[in-house]
Protein backbone atom coordinates (compact mmCIF):
# COMPACT_ATOMS: atom_id res chain seq x y z
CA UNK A 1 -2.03 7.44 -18.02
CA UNK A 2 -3.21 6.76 -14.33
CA UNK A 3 -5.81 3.91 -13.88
CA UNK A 4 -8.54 4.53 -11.61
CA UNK A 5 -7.15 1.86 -9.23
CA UNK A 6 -3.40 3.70 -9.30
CA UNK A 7 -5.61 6.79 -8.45
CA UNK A 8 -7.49 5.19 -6.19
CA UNK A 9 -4.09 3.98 -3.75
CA UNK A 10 -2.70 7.26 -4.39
CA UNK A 11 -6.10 9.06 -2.51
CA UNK A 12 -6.01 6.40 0.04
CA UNK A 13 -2.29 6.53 0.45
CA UNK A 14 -2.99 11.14 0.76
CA UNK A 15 -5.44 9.69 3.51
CA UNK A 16 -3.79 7.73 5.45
CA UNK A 17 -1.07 10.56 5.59
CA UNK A 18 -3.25 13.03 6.56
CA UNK A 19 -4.66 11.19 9.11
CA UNK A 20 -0.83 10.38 10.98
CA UNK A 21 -0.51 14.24 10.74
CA UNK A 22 -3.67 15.33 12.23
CA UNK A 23 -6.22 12.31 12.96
CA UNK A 24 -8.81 13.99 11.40
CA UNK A 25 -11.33 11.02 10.84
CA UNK A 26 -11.66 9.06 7.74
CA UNK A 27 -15.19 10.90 6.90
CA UNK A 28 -13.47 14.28 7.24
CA UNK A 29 -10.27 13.15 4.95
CA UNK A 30 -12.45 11.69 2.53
CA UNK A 31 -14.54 15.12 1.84
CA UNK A 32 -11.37 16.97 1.75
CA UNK A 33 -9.86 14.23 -0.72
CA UNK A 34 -13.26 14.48 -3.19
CA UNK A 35 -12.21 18.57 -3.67
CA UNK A 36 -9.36 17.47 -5.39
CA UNK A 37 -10.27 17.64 -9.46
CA UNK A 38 -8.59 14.52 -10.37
CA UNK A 39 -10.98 12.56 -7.17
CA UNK A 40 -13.51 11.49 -10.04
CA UNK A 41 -10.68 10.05 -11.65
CA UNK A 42 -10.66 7.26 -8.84
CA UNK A 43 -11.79 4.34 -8.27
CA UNK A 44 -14.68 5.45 -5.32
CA UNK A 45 -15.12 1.92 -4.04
CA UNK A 46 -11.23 0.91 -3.80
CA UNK A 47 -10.69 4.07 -2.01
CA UNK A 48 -12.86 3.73 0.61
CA UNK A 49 -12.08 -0.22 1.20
CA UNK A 50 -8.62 1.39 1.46
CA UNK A 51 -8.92 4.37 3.46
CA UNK A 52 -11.49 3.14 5.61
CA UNK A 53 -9.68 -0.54 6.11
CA UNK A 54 -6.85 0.89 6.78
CA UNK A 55 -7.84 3.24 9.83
CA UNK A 56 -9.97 0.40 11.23
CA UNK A 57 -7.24 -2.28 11.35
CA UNK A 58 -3.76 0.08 11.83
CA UNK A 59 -2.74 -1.83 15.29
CA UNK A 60 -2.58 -5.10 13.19
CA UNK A 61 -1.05 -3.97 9.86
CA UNK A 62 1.69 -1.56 12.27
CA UNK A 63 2.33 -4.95 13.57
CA UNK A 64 2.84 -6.69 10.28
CA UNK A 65 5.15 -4.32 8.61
CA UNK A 66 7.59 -3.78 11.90
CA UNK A 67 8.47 -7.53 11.71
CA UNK A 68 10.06 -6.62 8.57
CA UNK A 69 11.53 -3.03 9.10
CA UNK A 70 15.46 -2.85 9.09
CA UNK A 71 14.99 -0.19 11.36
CA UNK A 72 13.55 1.70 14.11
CA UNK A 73 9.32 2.43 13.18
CA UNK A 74 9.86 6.28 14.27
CA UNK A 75 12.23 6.19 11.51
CA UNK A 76 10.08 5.34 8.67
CA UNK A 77 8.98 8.20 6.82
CA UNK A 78 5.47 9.13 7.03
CA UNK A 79 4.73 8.94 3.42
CA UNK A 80 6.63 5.95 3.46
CA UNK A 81 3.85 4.31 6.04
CA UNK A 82 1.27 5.23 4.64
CA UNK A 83 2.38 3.65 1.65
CA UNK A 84 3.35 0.21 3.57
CA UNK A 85 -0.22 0.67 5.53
CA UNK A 86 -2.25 0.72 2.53
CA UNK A 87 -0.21 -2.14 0.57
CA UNK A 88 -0.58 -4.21 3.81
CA UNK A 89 -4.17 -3.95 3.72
CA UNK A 90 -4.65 -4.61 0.22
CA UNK A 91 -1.90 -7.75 0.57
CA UNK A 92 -3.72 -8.96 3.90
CA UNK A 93 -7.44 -8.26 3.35
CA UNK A 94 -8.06 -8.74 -0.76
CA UNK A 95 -7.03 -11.78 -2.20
CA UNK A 96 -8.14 -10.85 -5.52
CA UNK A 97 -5.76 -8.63 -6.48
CA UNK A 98 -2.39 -10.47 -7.39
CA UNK A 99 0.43 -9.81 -4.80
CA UNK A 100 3.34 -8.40 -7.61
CA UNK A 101 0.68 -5.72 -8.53
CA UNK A 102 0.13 -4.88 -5.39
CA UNK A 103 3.71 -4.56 -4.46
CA UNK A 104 4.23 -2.76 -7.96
CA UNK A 105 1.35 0.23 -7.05
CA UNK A 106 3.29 0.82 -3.80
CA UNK A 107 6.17 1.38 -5.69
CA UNK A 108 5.28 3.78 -7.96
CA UNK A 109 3.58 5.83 -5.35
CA UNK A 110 6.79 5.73 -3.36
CA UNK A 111 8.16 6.97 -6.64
CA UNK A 112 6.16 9.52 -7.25
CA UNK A 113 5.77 10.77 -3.35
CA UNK A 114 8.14 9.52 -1.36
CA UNK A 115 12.32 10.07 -0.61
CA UNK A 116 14.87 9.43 -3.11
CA UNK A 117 14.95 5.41 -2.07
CA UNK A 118 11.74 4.89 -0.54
CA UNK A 119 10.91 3.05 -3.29
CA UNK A 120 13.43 0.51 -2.51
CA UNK A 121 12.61 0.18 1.07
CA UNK A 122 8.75 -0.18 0.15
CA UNK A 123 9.91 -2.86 -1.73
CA UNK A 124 11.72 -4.89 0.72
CA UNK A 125 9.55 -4.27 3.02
CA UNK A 126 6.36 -5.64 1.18
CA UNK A 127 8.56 -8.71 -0.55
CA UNK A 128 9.01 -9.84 2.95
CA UNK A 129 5.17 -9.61 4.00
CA UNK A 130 3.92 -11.18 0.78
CA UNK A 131 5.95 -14.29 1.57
CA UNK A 132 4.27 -13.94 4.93
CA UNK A 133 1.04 -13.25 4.28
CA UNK A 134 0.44 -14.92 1.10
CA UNK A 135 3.35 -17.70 0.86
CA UNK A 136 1.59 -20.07 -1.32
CA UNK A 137 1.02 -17.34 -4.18
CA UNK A 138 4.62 -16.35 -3.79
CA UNK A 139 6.16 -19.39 -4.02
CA UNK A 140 3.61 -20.26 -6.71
CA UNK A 141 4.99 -17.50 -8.59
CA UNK A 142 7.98 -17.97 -8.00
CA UNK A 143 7.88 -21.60 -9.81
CA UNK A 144 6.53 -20.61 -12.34
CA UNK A 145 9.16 -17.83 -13.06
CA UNK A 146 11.48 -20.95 -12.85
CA UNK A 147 9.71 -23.10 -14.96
CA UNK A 148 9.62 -20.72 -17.93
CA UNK A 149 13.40 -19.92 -17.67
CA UNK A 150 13.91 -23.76 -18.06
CA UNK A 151 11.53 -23.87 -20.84
């Protein structure tokens, strides 16, 4: 069963690609989104931090994620941005919300809409920005993932 979080990143992640299709603004995707009959389902707050983060800040999480594409932007799927876009927000802007779920979400989603290995570009693409953007969780994690193999 879908959490209202999951639900929430997968609305903000149908935003964001509506939006690259036809910049419709975020007010206008959001009252489309709400029709859908799963929309009370979501987390309301986390979708709107998303969404509307997102659309305010794109010049700065575009520039993020290309420093660790493996290839050209134009080349990245749009479902696959959106994707990246919304992780990056969630991995720059909110703290609170460990970095491996964050990265896990984005996953899934690529499972569910994206290309047959989206998923595993998704991945790479939000390892590398983690370590980035959040190094001292990551190697704090990483430690500790260490540690408990010794143990």
């Amino acid at each position: 069963m879908k959490t209202a979080r999951r639900r929430a990143r997968e609305f903000a992640v149908q935003g964001v690609y509506q939006w690259q299709l036809n910049a419709h603004t975020a007010s206008t995707i959001e009252k489309n989104l709400r029709e859908n009959e799963f929309f009370a389902k979501a987390d309301e707050a986390l979708f709107r931090t998303l969404l509307f983060g997102v659309l305010q800040d794109i010049a700065s999480l575009d520039e993020q994620l290309q420093r660790h594409y493996e290839r050209a932007p134009e080349e990245v799927s749009p479902v696959e941005r959106a994707i990246l876009r919304v992780a990056a927000l969630e991995l720059t802007q909110h703290p609170e919300t460990p970095y491996p779920v964050i990265i896990n979400e984005a996953i899934e989603i690529a499972k569910t809409f994206g290309g047959a290995d989206g998923h595993k570009f998704v991945n790479g693409v939000l390892d590398k920005l983690a370590a980035d953007v959040r190094a001292d969780e990551v190697e704090a994690q990483k430690r500790q993932r260490r540690n408990s193999r010794a143990g």
